[in-house]
N, C-alpha and C. Protein backbone atom coordinates (compact mmCIF):
# COMPACT_ATOMS: atom_id res chain seq x y z
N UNK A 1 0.84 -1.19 0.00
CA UNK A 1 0.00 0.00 0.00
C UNK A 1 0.88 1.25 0.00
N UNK A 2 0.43 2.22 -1.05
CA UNK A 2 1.43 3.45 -0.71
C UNK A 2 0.67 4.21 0.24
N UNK A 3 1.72 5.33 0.57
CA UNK A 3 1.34 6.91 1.54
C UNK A 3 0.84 7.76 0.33
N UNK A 4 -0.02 7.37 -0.06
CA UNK A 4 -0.77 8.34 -1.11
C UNK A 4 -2.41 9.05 -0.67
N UNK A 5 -2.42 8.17 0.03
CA UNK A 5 -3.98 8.07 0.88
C UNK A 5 -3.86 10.45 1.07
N UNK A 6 -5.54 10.43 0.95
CA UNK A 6 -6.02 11.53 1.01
C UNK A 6 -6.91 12.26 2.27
N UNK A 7 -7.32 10.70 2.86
CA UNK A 7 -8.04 10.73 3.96
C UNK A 7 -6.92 11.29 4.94
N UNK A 8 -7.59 12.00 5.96
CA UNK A 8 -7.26 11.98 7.21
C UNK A 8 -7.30 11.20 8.39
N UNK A 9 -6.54 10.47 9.02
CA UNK A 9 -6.85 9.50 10.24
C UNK A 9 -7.44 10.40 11.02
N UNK A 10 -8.43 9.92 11.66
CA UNK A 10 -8.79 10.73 13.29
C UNK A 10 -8.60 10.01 14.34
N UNK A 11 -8.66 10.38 15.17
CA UNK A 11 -8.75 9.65 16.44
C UNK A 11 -8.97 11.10 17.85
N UNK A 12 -8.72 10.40 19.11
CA UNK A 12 -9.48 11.24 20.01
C UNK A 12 -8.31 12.41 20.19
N UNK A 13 -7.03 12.39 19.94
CA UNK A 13 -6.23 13.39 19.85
C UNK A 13 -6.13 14.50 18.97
N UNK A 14 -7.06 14.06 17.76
CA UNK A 14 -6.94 15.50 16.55
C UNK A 14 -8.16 15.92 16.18
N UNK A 15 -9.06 15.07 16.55
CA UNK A 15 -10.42 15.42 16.12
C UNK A 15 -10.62 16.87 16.76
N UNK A 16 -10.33 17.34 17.55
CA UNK A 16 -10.73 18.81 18.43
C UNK A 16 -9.86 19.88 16.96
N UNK A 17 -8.83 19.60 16.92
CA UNK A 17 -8.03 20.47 15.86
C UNK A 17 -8.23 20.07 14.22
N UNK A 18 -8.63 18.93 13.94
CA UNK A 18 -9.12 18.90 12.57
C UNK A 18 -10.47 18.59 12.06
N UNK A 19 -11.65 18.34 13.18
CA UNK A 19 -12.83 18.37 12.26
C UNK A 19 -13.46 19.67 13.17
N UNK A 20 -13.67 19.87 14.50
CA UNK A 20 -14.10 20.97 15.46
C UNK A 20 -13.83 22.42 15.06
N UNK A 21 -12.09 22.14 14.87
CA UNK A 21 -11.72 23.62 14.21
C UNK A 21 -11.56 23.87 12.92
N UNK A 22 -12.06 22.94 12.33
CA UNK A 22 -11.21 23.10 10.89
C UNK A 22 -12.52 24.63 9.88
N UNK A 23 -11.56 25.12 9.45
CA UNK A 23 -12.29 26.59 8.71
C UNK A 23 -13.26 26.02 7.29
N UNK A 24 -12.94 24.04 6.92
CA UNK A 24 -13.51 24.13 6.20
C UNK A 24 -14.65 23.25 6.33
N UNK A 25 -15.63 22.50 5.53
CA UNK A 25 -16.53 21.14 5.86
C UNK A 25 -15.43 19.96 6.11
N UNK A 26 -15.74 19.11 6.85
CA UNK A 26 -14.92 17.74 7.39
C UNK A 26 -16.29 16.62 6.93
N UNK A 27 -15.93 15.61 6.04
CA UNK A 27 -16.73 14.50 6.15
C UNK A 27 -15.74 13.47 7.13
N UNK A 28 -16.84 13.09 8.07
CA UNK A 28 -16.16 11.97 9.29
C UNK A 28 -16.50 10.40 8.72
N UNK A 29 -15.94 9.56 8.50
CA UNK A 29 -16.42 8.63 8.27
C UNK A 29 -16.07 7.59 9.50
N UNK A 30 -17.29 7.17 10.29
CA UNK A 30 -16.79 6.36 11.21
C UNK A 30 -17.19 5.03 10.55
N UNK A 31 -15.77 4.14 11.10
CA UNK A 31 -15.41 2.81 10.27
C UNK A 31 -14.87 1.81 11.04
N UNK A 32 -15.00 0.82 10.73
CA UNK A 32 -14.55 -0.33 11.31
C UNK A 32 -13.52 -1.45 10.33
N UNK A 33 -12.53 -1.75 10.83
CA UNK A 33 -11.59 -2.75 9.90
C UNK A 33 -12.21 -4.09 9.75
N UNK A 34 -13.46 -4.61 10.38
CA UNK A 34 -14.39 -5.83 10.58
C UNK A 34 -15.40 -5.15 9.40
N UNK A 35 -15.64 -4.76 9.51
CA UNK A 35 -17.01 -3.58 8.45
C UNK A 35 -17.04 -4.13 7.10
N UNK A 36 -17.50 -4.94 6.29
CA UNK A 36 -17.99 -4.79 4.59
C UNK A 36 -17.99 -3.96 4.49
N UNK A 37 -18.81 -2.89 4.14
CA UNK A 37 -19.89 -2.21 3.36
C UNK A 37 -18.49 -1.00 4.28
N UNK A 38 -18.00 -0.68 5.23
CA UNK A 38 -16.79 0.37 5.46
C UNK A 38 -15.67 0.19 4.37
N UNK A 39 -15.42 -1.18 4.24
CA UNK A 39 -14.00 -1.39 3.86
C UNK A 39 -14.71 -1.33 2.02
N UNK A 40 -15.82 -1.22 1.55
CA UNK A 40 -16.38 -1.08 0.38
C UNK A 40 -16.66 0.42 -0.20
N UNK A 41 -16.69 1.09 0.79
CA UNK A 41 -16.87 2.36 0.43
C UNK A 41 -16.00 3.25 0.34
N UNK A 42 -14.41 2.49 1.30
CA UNK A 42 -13.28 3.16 1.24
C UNK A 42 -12.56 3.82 -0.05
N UNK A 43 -12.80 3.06 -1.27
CA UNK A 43 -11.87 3.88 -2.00
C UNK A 43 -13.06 5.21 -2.76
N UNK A 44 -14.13 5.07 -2.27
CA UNK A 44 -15.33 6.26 -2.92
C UNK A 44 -14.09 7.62 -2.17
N UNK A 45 -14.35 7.20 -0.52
CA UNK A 45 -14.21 8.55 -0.10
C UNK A 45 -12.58 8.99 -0.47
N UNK A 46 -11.65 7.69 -0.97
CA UNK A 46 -11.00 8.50 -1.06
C UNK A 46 -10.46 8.80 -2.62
N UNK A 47 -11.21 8.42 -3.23
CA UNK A 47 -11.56 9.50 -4.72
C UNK A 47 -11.81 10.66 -4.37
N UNK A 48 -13.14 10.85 -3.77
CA UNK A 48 -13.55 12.67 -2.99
C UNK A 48 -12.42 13.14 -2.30
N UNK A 49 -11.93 12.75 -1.58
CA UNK A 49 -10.81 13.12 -1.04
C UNK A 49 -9.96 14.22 -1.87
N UNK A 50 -9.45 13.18 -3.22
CA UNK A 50 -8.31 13.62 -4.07
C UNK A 50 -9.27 15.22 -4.88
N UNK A 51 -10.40 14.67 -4.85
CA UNK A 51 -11.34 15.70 -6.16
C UNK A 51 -11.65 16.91 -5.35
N UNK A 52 -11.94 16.60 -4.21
CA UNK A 52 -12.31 17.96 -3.26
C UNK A 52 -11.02 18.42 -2.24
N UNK A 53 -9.85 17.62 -2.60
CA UNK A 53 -8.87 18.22 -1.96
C UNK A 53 -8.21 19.79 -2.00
N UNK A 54 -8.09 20.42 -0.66
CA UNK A 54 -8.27 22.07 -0.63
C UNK A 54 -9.30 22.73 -0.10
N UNK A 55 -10.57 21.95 -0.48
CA UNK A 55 -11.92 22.35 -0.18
C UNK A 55 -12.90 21.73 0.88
N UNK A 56 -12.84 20.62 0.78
CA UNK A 56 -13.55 19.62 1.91
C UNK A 56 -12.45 18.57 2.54
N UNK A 57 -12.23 18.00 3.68
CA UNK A 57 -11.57 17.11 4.44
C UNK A 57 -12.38 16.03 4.76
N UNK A 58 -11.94 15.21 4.45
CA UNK A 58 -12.40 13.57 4.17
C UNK A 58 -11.83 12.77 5.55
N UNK A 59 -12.09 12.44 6.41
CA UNK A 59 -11.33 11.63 7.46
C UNK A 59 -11.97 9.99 8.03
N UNK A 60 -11.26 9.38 8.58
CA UNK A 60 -11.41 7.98 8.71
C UNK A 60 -11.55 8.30 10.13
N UNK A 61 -12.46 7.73 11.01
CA UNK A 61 -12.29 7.21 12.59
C UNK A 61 -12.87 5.90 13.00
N UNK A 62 -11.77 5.33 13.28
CA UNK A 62 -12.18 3.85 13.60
C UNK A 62 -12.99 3.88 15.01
N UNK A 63 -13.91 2.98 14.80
CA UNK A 63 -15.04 2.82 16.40
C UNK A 63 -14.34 1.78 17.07
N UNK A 64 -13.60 1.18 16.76
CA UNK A 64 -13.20 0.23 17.58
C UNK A 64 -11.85 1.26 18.73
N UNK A 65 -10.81 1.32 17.84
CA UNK A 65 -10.10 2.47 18.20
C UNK A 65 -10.37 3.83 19.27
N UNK A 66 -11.70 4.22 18.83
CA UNK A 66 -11.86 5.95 19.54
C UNK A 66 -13.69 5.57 20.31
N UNK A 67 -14.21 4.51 20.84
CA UNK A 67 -15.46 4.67 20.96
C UNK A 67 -15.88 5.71 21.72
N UNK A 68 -15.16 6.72 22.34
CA UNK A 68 -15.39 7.85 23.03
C UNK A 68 -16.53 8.51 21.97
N UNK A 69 -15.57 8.73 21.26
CA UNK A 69 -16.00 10.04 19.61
C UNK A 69 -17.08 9.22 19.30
N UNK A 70 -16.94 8.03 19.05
CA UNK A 70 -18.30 7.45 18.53
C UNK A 70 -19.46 7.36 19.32
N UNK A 71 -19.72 7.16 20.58
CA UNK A 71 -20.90 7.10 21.48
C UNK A 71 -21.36 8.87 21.40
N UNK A 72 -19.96 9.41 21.48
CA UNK A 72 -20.19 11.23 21.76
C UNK A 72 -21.29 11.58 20.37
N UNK A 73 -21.26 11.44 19.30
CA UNK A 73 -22.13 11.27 18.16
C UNK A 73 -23.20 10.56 18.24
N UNK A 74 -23.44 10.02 18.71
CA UNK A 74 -24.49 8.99 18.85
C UNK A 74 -24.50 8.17 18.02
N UNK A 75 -22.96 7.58 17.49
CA UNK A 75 -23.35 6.54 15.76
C UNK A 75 -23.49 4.90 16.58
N UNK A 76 -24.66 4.44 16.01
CA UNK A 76 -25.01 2.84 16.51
C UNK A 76 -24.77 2.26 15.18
N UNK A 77 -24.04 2.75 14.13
CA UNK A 77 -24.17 1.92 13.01
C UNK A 77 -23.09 2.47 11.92
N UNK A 78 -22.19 1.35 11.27
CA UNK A 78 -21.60 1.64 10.69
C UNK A 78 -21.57 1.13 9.31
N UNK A 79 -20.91 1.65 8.17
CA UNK A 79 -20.24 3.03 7.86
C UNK A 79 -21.55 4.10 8.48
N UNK A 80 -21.26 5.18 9.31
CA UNK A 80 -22.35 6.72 9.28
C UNK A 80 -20.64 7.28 8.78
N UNK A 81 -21.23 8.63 8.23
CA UNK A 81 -20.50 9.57 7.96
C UNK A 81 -21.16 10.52 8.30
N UNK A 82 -20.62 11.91 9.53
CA UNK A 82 -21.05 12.54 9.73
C UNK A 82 -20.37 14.14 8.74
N UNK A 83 -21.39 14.96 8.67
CA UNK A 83 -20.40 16.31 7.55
C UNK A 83 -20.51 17.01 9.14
N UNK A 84 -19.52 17.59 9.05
CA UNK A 84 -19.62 19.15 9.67
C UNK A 84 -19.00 20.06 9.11
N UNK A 85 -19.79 21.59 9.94
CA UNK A 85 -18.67 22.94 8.98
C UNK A 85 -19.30 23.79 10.47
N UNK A 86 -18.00 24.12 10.68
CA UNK A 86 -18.05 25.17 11.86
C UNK A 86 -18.03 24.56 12.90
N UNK A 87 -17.63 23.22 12.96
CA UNK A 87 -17.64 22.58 14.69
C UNK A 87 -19.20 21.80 14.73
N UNK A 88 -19.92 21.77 13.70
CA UNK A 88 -21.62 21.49 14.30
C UNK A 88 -22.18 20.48 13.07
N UNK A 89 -22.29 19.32 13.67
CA UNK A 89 -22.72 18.51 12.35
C UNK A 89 -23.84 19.21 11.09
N UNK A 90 -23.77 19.16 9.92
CA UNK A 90 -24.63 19.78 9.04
C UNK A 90 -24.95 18.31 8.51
N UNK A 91 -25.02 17.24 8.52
CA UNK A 91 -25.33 15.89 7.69
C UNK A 91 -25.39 14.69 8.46
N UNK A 92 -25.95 13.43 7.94
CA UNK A 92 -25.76 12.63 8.48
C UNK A 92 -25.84 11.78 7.41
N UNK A 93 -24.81 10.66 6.97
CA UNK A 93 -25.32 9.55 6.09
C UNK A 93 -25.00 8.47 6.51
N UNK A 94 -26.31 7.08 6.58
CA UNK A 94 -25.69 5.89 7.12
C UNK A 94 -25.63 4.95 5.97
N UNK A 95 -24.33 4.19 5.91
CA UNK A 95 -24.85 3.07 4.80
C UNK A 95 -23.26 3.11 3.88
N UNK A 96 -23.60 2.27 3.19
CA UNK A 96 -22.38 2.88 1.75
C UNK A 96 -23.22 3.10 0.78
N UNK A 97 -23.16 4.15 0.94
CA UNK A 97 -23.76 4.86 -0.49
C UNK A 97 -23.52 5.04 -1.76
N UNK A 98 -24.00 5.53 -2.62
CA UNK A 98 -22.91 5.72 -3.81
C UNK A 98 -22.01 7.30 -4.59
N UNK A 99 -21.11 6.84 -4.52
CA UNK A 99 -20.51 8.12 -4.71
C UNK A 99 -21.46 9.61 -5.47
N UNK A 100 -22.26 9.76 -6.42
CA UNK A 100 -23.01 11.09 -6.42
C UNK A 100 -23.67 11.41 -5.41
N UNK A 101 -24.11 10.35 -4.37
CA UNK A 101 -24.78 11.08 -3.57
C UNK A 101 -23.90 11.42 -2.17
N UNK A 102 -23.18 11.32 -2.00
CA UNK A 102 -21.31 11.88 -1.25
C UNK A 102 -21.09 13.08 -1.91
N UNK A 103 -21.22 13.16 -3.39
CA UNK A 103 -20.45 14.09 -3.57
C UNK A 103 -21.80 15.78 -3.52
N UNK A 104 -23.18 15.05 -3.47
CA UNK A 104 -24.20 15.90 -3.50
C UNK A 104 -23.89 16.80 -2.14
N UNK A 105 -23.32 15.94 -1.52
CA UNK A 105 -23.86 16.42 0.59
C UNK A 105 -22.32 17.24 0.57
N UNK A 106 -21.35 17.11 0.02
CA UNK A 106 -20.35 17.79 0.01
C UNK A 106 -20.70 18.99 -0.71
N UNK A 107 -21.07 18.95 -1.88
CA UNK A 107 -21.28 20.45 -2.92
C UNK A 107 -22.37 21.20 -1.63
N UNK A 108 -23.26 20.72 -1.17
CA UNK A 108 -23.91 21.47 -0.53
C UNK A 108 -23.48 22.19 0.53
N UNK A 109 -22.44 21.12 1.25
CA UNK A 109 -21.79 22.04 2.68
C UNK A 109 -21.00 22.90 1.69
N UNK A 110 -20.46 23.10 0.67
CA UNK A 110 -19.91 24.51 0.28
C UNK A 110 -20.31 25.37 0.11
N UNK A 111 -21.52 25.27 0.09
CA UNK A 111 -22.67 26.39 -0.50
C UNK A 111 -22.87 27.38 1.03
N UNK A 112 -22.62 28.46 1.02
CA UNK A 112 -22.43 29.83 1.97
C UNK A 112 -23.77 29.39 2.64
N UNK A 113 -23.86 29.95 4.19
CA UNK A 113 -24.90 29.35 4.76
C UNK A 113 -26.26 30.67 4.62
């Protein structure tokens, strides 16, 4: 595997400084390394990643890893991807979805509030 990856790791040490503070939208994807339908959707987000890179932040948080962050959200189900912009969730998607409709919930958090 290369270091090419676009995603951001999270975990309970950066999430305060890269999805809370970050100036731009953050899609959170909480994931599991046991997960189908996580480990199936992985290379969508990180296509978006590469296409909205500059503009939106794409990040990975494993539930097994951080269940703090995950109970703190309330996610009972995985893949959810939560969007935020400004520290305050604006989205919620559960499932693996298919990439236009990822890239719909992203064009929208760019859109000025």
């Amino acid at each position: 595997m290369t270091d090419t990856t676009k995603t951001v790791v999270l975990n309970e040490n950066n999430f305060q400084a890269e999805v809370l503070g970050s100036d731009r939208p953050v899609l959170v994807d909480f994931w599991a390394a046991w997960c189908g339908p996580c480990r199936a959707i992985a290379p969508t987000l990180e296509q978006l990643a590469g296409e909205y890179e500059g503009t939106v932040t794409i990040g990975k948080l494993n539930v097994d890893e951080n269940p703090g962050l995950a109970r703190r959200y309330g996610v009972q189900a995985i893949p959810t991807m939560l969007l935020f912009r400004d520290g305050q969730v604006i989205d919620q998607i559960v499932g693996a979805v298919p990439k236009p409709m990822l890239a719909q919930k992203l064009q929208a958090a760019l859109q000025p509030v």
